[in-house]
Protein backbone atom coordinates (compact mmCIF):
# COMPACT_ATOMS: atom_id res chain seq x y z
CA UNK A 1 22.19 -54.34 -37.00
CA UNK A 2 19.57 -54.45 -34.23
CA UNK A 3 16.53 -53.01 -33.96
CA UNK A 4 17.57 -50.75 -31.17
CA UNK A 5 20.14 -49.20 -33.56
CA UNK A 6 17.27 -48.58 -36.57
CA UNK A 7 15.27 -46.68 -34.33
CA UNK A 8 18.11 -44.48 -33.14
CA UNK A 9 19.43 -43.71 -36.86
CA UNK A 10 15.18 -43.16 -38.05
CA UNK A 11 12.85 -41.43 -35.46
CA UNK A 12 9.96 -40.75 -37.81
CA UNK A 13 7.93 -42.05 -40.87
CA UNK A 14 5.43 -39.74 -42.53
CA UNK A 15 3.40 -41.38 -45.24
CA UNK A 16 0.87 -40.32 -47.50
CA UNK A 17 -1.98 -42.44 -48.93
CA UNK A 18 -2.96 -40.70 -52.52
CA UNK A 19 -5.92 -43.04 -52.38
CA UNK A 20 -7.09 -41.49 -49.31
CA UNK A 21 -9.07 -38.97 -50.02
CA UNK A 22 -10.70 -40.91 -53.58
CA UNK A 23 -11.54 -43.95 -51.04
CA UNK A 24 -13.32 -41.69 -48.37
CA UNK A 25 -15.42 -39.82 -50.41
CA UNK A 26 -16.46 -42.87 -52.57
CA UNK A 27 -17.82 -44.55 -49.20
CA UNK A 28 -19.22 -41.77 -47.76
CA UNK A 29 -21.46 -41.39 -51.26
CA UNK A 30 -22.23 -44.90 -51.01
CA UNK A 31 -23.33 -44.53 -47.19
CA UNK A 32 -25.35 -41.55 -48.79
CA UNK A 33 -27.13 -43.89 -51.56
CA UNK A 34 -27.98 -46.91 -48.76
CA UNK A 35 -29.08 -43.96 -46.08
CA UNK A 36 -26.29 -45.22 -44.17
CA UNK A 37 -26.00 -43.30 -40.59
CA UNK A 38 -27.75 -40.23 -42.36
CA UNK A 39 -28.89 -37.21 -39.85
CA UNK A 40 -31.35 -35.07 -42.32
CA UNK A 41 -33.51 -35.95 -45.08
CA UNK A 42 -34.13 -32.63 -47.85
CA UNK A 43 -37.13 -32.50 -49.25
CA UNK A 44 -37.67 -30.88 -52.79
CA UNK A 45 -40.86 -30.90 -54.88
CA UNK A 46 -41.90 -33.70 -53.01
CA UNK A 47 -38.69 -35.92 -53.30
CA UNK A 48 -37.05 -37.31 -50.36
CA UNK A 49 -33.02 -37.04 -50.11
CA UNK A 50 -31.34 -38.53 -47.26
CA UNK A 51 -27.56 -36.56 -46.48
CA UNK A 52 -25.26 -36.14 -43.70
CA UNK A 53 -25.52 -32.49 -42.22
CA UNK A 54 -21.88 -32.45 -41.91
CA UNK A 55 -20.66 -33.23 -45.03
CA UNK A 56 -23.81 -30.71 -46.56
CA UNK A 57 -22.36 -27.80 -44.46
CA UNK A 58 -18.69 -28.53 -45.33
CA UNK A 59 -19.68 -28.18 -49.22
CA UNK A 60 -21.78 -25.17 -48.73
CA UNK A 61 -22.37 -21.75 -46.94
CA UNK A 62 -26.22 -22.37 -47.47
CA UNK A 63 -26.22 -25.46 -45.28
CA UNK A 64 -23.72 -24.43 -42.73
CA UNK A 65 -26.09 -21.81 -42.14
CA UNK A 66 -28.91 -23.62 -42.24
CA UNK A 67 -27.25 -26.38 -39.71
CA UNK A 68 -25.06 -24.23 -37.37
CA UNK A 69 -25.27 -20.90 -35.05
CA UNK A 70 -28.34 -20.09 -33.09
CA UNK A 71 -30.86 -20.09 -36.13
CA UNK A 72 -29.97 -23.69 -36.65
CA UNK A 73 -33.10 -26.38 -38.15
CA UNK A 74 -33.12 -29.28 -35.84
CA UNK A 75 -35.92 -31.00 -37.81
CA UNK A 76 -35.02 -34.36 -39.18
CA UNK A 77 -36.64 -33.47 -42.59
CA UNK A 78 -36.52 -29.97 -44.51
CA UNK A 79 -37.93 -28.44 -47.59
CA UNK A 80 -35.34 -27.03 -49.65
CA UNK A 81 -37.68 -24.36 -52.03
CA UNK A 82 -36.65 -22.69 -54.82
CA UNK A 83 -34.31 -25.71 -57.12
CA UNK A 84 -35.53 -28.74 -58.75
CA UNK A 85 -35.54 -32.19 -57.71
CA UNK A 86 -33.62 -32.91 -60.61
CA UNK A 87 -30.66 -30.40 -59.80
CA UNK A 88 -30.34 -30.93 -56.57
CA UNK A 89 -29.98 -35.12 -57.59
CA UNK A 90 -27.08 -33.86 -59.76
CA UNK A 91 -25.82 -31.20 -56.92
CA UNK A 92 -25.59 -33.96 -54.21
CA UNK A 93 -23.96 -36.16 -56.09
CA UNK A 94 -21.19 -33.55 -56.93
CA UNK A 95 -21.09 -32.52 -53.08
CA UNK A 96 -20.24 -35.70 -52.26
CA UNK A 97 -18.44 -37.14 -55.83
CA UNK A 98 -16.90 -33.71 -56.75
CA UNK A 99 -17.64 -34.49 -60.00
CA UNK A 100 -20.56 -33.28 -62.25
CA UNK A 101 -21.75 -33.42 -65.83
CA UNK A 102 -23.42 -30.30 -67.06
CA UNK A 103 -25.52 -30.81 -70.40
CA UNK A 104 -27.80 -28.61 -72.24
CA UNK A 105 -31.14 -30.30 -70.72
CA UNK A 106 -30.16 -29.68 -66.83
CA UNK A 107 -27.88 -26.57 -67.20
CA UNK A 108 -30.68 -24.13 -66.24
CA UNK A 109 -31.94 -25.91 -63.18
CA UNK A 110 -28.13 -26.97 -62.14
CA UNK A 111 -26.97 -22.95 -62.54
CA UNK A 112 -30.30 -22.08 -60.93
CA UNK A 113 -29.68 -24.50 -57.80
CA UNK A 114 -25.90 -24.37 -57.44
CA UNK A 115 -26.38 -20.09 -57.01
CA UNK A 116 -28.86 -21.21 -54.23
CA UNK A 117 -26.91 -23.52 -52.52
CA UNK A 118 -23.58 -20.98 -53.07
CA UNK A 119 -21.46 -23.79 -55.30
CA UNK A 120 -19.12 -21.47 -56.55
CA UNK A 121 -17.57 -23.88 -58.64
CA UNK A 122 -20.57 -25.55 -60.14
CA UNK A 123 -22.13 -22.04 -60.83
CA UNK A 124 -18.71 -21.12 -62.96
CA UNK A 125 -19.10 -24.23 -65.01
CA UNK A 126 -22.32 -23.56 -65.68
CA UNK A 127 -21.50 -19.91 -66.73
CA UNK A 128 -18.31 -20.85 -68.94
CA UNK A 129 -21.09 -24.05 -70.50
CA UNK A 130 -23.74 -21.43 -71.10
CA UNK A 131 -20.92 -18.76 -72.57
CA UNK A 132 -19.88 -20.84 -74.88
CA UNK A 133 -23.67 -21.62 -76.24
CA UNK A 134 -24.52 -18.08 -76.73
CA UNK A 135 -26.60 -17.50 -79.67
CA UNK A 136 -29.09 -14.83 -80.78
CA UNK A 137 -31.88 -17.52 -79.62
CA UNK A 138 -31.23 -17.50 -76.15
CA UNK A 139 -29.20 -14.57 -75.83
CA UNK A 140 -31.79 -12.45 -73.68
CA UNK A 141 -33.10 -15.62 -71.76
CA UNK A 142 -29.08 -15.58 -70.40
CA UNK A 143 -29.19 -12.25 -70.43
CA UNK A 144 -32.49 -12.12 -67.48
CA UNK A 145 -31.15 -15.22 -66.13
CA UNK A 146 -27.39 -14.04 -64.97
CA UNK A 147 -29.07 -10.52 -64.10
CA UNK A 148 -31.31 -13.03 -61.35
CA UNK A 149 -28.60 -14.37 -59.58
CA UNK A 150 -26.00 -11.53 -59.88
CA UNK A 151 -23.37 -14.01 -61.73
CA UNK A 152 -21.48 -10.12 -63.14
CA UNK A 153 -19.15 -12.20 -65.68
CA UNK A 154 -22.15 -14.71 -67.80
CA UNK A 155 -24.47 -10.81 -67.23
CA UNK A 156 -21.48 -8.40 -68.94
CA UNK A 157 -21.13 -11.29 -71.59
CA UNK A 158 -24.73 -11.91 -72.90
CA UNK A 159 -24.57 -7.56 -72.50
CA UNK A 160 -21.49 -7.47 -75.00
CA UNK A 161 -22.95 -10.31 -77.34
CA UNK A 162 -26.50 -8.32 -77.52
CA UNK A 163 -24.66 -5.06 -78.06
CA UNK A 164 -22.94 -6.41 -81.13
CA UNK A 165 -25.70 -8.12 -82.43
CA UNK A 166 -28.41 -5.74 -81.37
CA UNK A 167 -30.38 -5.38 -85.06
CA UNK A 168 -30.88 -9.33 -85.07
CA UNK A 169 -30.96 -9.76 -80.90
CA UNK A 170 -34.18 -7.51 -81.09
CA UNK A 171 -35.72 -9.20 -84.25
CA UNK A 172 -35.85 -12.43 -81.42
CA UNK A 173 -39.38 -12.71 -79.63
CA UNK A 174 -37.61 -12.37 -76.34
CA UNK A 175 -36.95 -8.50 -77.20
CA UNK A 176 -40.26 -7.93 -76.82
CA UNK A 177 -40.77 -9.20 -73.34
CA UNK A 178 -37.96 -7.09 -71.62
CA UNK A 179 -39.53 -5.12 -69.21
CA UNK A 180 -39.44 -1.23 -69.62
CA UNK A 181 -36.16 -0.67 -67.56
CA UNK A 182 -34.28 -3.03 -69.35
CA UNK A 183 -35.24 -1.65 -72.54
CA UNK A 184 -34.16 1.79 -70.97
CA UNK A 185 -30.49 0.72 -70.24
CA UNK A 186 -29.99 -0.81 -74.03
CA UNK A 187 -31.17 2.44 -75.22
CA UNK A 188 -28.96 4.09 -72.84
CA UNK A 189 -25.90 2.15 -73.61
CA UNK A 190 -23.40 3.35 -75.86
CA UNK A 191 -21.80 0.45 -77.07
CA UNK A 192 -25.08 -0.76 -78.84
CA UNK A 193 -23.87 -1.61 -82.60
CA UNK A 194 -26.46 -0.14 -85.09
CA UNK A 195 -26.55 1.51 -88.68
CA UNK A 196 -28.51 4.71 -87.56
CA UNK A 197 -29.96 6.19 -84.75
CA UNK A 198 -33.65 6.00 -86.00
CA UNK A 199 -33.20 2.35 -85.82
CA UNK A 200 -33.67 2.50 -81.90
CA UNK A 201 -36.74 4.58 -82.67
CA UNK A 202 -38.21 1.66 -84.71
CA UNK A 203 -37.40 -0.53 -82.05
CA UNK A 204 -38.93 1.00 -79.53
CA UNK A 205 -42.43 1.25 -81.51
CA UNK A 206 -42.33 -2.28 -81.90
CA UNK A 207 -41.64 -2.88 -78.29
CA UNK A 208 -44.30 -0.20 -77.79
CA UNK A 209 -47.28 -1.70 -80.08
CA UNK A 210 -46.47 -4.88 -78.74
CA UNK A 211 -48.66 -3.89 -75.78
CA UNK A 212 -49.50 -0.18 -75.97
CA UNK A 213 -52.12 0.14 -73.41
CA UNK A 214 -49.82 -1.28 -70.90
CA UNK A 215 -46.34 0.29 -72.06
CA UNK A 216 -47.84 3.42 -74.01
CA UNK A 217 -46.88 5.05 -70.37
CA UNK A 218 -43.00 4.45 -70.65
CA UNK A 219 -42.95 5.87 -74.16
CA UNK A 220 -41.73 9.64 -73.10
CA UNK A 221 -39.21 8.10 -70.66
CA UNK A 222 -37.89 6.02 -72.98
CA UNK A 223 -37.71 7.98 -76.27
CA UNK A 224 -35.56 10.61 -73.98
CA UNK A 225 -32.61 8.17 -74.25
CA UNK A 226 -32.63 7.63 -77.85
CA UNK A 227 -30.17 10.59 -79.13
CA UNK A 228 -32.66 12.39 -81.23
CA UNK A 229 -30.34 15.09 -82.63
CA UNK A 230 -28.20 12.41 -84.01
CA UNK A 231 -31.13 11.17 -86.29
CA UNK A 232 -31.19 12.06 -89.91
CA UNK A 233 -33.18 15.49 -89.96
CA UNK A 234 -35.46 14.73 -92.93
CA UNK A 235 -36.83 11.33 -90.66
CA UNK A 236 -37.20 13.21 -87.76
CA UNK A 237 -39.54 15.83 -89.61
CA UNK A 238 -41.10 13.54 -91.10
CA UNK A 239 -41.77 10.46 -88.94
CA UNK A 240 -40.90 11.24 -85.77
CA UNK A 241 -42.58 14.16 -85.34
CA UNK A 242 -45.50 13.44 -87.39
CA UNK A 243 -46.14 9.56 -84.98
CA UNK A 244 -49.53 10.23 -82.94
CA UNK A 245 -47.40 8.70 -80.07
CA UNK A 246 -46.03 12.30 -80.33
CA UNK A 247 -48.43 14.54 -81.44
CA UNK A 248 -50.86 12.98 -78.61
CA UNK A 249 -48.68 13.77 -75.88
CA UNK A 250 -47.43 17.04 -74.45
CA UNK A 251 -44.69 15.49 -72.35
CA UNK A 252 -43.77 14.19 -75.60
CA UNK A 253 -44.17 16.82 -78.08
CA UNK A 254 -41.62 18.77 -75.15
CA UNK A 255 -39.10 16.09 -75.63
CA UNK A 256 -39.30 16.41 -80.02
CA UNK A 257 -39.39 21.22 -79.81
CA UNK A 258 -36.12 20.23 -77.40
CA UNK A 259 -34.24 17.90 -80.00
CA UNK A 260 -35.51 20.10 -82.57
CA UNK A 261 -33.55 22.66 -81.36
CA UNK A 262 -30.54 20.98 -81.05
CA UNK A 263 -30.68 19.58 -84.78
CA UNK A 264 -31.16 23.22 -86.17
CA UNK A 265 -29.25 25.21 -83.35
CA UNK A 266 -26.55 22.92 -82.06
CA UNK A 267 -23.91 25.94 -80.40
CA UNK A 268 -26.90 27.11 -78.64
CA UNK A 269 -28.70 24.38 -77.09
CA UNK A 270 -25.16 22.20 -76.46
CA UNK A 271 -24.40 25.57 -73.78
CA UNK A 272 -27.74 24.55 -71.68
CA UNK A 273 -26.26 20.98 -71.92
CA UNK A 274 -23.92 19.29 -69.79
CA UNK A 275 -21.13 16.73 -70.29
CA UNK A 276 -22.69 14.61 -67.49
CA UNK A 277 -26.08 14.54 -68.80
CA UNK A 278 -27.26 11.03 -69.03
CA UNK A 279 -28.12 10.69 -72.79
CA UNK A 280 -25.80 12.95 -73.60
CA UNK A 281 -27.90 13.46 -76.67
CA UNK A 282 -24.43 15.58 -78.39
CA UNK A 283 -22.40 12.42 -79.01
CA UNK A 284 -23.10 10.17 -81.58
CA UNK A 285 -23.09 6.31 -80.72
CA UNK A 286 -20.00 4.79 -80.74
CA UNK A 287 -20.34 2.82 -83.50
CA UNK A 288 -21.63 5.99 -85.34
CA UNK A 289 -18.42 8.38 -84.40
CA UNK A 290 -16.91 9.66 -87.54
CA UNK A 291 -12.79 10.24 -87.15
CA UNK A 292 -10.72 12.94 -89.38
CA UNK A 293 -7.48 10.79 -90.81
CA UNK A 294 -5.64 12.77 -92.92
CA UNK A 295 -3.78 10.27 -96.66
């Protein structure tokens, strides 16, 4: 057959090289490693990394921005602030690898820098690493540290593996460092597992004495969302009431006469109370909620 007649019968060849892409990205790494026609050097804590602005920006939204449009650096060097030198080692090397090992000792400074530099997938593998390492020691370190870089699935949950182990979560050091409005959504929050409601009372003095001059101020605000009528009526009498946090503070002592009421005249204070109130100091916890099944 001639040649003539094969080209008539085949008029295209499309071929795929599975290699391809493997091969590339293993040469551009190594043109990476030998500063091999590199355009930018970053600079972090002092530590010089040569890179290609082009491959950067087509890895992440942080460096397209910070290498295209009207705002973009022209500088041959820039300081990248706020990540280690050690993560962002690790981060190149999965920008231009797309691989990465996660371990326990760089996880924190990897999650930290890959939210900075907006590597969605490297932040998820961090967060599935970290959830899978939750423990009552580092719990509320997670807890603060998915609540700084709005990653909603590691925040809700460190939230869910507090609220079922909230007795031993606040025996941890940690408990004791949350800052008052933190403190006020966990007291808040109805899905907090607990025995009784005076235990959140006891908590709170602890948090309290921990560094009363300072957070002596939040006590009224806070004791507010613990549902006083729910507390057993002889401890309220008789340790609630009696605390000089209370008796040494009208706001306070306004706060005790108003749950007092409730405990001894329920019908008539619930009509002055409303469904959307935000303690809703009328419904029991929900690990406290008593149900009516009839044998």
């Amino acid at each position: 057959m001639a040649l003539d007649d094969v080209f008539k019968q085949e008029t295209s060849l499309r071929s795929v090289d599975e290699t391809h892409n493997t091969y590339i990205l293993k040469r551009i790494s190594r043109m990476r490693v030998h500063s091999v026609l590199t355009d930018v050097v970053l600079v972090v804590e002092g530590k010089e990394f040569p890179a290609h602005r082009n491959v950067l920006a087509a890895n992440s939204d942080y460096f397209m921005a910070m290498f295209s449009g009207h705002m973009a650096t022209t500088s041959d060097k820039v300081s990248v602030e706020e990540i280690t030198a050690t993560a962002m080692e690790i981060l190149l090397d999965f920008i231009y690898r797309g691989e990465i090992l996660i371990t326990e000792e760089n996880v924190e400074d990897v999650f930290c820098g890959s939210c900075l530099l907006l590597l969605e997938f490297v932040t998820q593998t961090c967060c599935k690493f970290i959830q899978d390492r939750l423990a009552l020691g580092n719990c509320w370190g997670i807890r603060a540290l998915s609540d700084k870089f709005n990653c909603n699935d590691l925040m809700s949950r460190a939230t869910t593996f507090i609220e079922e182990n909230f007795k031993e979560a606040a025996n941890c050091e940690e408990f004791l460092m949350l800052p008052a409005s933190d403190l006020s959504d966990l007291l808040i929050d109805d899905e907090i597992v607990i025995t009784r409601e005076q235990d959140l009372y006891e908590l709170l003095l602890k948090w309290v004495e921990h560094n009363r001059e300072e957070r002596v101020k939040h006590f009224p605000s806070l004791l507010e969302k613990i549902r006083l009528p729910q507390v057993n009526p002889e401890y309220f009498d008789e340790i609630i009431a009696t605390d000089d946090l209370v008796t040494e503070n009208p706001e306070v002592q306004e706060i005790i006469s108003k749950a007092r009421q409730y405990i001894y005249s329920p019908t008539k204070l619930a009509e002055s109370m409303t469904e959307t109130e935000p303690f809703k100091w009328q419904i029991p916890r929900r690990c406290l909620r008593t149900v009516s099944v009839l044998l």
